[in-house]
Protein backbone atom coordinates (compact mmCIF):
# COMPACT_ATOMS: atom_id res chain seq x y z
CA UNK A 1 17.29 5.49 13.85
CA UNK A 2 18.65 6.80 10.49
CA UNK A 3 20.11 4.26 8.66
CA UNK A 4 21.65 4.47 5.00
CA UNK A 5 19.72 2.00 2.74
CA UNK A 6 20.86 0.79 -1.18
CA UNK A 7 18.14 0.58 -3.34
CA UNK A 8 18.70 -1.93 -6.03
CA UNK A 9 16.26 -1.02 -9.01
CA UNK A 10 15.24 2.29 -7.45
CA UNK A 11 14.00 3.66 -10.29
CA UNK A 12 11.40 1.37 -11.11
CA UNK A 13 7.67 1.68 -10.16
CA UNK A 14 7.84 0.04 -6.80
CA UNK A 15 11.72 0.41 -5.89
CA UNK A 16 10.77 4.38 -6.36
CA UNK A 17 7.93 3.82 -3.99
CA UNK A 18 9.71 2.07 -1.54
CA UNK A 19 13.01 4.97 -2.17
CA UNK A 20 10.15 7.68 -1.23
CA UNK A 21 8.95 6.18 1.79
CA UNK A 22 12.17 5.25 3.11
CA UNK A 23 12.99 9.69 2.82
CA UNK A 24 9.87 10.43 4.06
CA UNK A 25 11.19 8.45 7.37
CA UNK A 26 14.33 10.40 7.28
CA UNK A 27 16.51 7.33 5.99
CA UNK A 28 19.57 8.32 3.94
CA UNK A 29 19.02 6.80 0.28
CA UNK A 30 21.17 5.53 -2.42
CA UNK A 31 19.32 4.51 -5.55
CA UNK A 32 21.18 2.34 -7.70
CA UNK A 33 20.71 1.44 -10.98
CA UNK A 34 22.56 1.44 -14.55
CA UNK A 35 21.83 5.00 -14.70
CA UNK A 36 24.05 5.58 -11.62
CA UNK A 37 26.83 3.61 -12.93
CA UNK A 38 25.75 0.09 -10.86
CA UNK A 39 25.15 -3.41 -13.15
CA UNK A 40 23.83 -5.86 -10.99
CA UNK A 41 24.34 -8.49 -13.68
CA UNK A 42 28.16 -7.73 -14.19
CA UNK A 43 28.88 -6.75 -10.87
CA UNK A 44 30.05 -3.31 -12.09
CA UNK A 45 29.44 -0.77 -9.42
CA UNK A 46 28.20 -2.63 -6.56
CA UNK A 47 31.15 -2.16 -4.12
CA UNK A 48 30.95 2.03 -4.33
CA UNK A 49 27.13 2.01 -3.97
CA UNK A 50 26.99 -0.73 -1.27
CA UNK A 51 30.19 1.19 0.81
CA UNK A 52 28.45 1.84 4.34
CA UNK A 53 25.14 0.99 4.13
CA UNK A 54 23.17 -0.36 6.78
CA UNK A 55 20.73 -2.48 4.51
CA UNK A 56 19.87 -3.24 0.59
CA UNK A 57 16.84 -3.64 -0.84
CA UNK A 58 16.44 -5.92 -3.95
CA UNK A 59 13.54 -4.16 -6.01
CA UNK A 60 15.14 -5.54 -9.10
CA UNK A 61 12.46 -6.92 -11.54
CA UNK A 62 13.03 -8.25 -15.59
CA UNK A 63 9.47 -8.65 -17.65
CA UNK A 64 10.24 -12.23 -19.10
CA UNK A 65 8.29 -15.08 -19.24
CA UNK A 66 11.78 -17.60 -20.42
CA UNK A 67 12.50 -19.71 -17.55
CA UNK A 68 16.38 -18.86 -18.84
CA UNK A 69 16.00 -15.25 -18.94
CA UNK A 70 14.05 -15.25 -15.37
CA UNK A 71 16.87 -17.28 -13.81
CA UNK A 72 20.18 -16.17 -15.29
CA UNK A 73 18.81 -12.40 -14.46
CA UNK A 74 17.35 -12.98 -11.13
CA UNK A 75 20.13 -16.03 -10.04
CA UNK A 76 22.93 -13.95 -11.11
CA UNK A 77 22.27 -10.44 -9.90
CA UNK A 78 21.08 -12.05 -6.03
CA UNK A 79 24.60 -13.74 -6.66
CA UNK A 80 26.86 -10.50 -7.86
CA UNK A 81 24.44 -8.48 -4.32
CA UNK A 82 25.00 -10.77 -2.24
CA UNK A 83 28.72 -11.44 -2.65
CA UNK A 84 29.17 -7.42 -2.78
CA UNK A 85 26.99 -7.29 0.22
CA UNK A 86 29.45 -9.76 2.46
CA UNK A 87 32.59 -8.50 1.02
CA UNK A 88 31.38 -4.53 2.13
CA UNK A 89 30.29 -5.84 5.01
CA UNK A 90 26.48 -4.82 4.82
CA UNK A 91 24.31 -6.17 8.08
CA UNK A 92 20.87 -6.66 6.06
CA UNK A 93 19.30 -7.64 2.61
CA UNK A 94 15.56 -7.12 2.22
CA UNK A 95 14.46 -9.24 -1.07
CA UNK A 96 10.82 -8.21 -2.23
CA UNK A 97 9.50 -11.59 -3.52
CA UNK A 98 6.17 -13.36 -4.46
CA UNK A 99 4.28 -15.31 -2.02
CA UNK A 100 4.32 -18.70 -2.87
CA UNK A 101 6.87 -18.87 -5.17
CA UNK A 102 9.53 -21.46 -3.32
CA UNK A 103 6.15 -24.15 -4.38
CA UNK A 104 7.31 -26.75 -6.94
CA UNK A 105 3.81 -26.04 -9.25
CA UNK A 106 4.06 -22.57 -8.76
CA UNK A 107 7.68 -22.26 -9.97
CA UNK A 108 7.31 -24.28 -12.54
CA UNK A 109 3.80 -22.01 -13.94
CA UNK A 110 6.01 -19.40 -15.53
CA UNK A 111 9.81 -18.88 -16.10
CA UNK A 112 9.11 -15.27 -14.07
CA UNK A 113 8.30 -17.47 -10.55
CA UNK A 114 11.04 -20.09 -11.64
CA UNK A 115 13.78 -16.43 -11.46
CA UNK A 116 12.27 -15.46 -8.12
CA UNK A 117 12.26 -18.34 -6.66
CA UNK A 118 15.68 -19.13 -7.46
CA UNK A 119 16.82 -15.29 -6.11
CA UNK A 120 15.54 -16.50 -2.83
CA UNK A 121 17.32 -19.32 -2.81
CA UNK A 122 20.51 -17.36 -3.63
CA UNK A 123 20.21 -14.62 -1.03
CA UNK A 124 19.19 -17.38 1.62
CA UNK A 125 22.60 -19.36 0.58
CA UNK A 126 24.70 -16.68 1.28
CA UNK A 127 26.10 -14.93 4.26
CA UNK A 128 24.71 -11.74 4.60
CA UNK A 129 21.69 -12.36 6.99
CA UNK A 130 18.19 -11.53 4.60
CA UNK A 131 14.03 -10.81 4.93
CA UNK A 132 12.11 -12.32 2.53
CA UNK A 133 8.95 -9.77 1.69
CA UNK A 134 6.38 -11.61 -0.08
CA UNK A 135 4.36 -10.14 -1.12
CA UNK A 136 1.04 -10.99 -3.27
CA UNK A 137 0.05 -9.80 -6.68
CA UNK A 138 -0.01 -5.62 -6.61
CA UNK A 139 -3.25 -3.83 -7.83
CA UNK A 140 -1.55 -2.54 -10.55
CA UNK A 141 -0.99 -6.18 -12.12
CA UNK A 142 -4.55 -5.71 -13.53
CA UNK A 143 -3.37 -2.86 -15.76
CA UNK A 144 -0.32 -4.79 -16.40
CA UNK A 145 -2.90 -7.52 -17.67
CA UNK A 146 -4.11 -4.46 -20.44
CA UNK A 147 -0.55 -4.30 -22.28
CA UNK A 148 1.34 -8.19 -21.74
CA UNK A 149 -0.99 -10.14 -24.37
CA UNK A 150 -2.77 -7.26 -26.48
CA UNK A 151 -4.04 -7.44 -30.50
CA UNK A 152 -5.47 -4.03 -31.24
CA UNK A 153 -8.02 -3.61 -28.95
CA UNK A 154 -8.10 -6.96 -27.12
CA UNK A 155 -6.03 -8.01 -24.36
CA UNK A 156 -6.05 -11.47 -23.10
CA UNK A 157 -5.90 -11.82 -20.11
CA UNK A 158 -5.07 -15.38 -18.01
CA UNK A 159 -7.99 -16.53 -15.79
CA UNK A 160 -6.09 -16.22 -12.28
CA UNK A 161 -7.39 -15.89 -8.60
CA UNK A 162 -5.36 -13.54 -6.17
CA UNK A 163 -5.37 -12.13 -3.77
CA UNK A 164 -3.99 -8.40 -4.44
CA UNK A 165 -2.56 -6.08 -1.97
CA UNK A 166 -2.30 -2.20 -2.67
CA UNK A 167 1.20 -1.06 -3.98
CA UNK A 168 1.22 0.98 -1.75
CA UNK A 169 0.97 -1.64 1.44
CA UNK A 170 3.36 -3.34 -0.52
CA UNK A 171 5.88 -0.16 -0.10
CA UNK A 172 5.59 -0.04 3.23
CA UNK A 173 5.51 -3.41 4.36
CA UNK A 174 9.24 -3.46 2.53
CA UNK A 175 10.13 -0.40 4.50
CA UNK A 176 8.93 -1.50 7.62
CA UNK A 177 11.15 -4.93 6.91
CA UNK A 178 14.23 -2.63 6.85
CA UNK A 179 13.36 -0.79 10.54
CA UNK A 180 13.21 -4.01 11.84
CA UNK A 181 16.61 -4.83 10.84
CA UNK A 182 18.21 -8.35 10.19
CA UNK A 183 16.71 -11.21 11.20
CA UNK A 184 17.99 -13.33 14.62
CA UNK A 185 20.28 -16.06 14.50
CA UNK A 186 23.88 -17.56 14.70
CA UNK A 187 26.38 -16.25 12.54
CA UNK A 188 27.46 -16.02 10.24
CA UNK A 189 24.35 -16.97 8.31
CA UNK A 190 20.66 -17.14 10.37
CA UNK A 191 18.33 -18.31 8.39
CA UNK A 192 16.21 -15.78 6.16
CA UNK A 193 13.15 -14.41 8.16
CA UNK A 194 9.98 -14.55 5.87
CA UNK A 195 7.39 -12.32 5.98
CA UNK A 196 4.10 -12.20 3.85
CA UNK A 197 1.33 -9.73 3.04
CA UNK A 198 -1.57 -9.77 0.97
CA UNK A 199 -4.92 -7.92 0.18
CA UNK A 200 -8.73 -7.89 2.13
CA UNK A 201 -10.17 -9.42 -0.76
CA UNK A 202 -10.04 -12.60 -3.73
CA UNK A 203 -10.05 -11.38 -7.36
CA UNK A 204 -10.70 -13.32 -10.57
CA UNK A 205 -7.65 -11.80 -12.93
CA UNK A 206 -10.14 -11.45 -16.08
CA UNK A 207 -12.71 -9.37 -13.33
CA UNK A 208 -9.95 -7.01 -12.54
CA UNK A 209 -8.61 -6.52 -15.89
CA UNK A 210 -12.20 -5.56 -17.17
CA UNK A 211 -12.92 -3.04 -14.51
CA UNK A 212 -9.62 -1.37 -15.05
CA UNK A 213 -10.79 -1.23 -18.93
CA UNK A 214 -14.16 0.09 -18.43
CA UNK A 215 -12.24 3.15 -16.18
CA UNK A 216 -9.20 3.62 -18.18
CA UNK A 217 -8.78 2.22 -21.20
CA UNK A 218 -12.31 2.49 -22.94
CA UNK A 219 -12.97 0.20 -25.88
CA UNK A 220 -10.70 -2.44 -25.15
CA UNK A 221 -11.96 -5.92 -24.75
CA UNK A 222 -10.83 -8.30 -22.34
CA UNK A 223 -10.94 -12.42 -23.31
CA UNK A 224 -10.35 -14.76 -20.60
CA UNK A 225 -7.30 -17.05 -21.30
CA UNK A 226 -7.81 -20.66 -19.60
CA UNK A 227 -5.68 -21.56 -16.93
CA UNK A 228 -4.74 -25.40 -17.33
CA UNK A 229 -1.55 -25.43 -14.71
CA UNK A 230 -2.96 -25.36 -10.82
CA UNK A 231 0.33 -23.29 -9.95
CA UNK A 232 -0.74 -20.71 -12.06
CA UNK A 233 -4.39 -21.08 -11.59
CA UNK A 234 -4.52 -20.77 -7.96
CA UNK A 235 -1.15 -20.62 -7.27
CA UNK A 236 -0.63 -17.68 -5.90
CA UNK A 237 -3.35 -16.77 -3.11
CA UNK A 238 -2.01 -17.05 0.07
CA UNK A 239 -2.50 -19.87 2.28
CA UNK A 240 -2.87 -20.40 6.09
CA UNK A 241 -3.04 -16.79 8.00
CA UNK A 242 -1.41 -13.93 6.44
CA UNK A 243 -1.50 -10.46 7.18
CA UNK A 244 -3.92 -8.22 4.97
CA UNK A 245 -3.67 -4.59 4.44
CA UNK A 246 -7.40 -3.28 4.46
CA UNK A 247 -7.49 -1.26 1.08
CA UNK A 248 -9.75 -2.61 -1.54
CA UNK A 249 -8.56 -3.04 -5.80
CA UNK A 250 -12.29 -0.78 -5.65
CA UNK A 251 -10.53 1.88 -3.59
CA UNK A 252 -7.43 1.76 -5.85
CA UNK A 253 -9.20 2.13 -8.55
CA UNK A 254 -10.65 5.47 -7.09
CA UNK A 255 -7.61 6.62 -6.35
CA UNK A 256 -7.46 5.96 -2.64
């Protein structure tokens, strides 16, 4: 069924991933972002993009590591969505999220997790009945890795494990959230459904980052950062059974 679906931060890497899938499978698609005239963080715009739609997606993202930044940003935008999203009367918010990140040591590993987790906690307050899509760390983080904590030709990158899922899984495990619609429940407020997904294989961080610089970015050097906070450490692989999707960080890397 066609359904009309609000992108919120449409226009970044993933939220224009997940806005191309969701065409592809004939959905009717409002991106919405400052550069359509919508400020999650004031509010301004919300109620004319969010006017008939069937579901929004939160795609938002801020690249912080303040635990005040994280939260004020990702607190107060699920707050100004989610109050828009009741008032217009929208049946459905997807929120893509981090698996994990509701854990007390991951939370407190980096202001970033402390933001997410306190989005979820926002969305799953409200009214408007919500999916949680955790994901775990994208492919792409390792080229991310390249360009947070770079001198010249060195990039330092934290020693992590993950578990990394292809961005492209992670696109369509959002959109597939959506076609299943709004989780079950009482009204006026079921509890939010949570569903997780996560890559074939377990990565060191430092591994990933280095194979990503031998391919792409000859010349730079990689040094491992030590990891002295568990949350951070090994924080984020996922834990009891979670679905995988198949595709390997070597078959990213080749393209696939």
């Amino acid at each position: 069924m066609v359904s009309r679906v609000v992108v919120l931060g449409g226009t970044g890497a993933m939220g224009a991933a997940v806005s191309g899938l969701l065409r592809d499978r004939s959905h009717d698609v409002v991106v919405a972002s400052r550069a359509t005239g919508v400020d999650v963080s004031t509010g301004v715009g919300l109620d004319a993009a969010l006017a008939g739609a069937d579901t929004v997606v939160d795609c938002l993202n801020v690249v912080t590591m303040s635990k005040r930044t994280a939260v004020t940003f990702f607190e107060g935008a699920a707050t100004n969505v989610a109050t828009a999203a009741a008032r217009a009367g929208v049946p459905h918010i997807v929120c893509l999220s981090v698996v994990n990140v509701t854990d007390p040591d991951v939370r407190r590993a980096t202001g970033y997790y402390a933001g997410k987790a306190a989005q979820e906690e926002t969305y799953a307050a409200g009214s408007v009945p919500v999916t949680l899509a955790r994901t775990t760390a994208w492919f792409s983080l390792a080229e991310t890795f390249l360009s947070q904590l770079r001198v010249g030709l060195v990039a330092i990158v934290p020693g992590m494990r993950l578990q990394p899922v292809h961005p492209a899984a992670a696109a369509a495990f959002v959109v597939d959230a959506v076609e299943s619609g709004p989780p079950s429940g009482s009204p006026p407020s079921p509890r939010p459904e949570v569903r997780q997904l996560a890559g074939p294989e377990r990565h060191d961080a430092v591994v990933m980052a280095r194979a990503v610089a031998r391919t792409r970015h000859p010349g730079v050097r990689v040094v491992r950062l030590p990891v002295p906070m568990a949350g951070l450490r090994e924080g984020l692989l996922p834990r009891g059974a979670v679905p995988a999707d198949p595709r390997t960080f070597s078959d990213w890397l080749a393209g696939a």
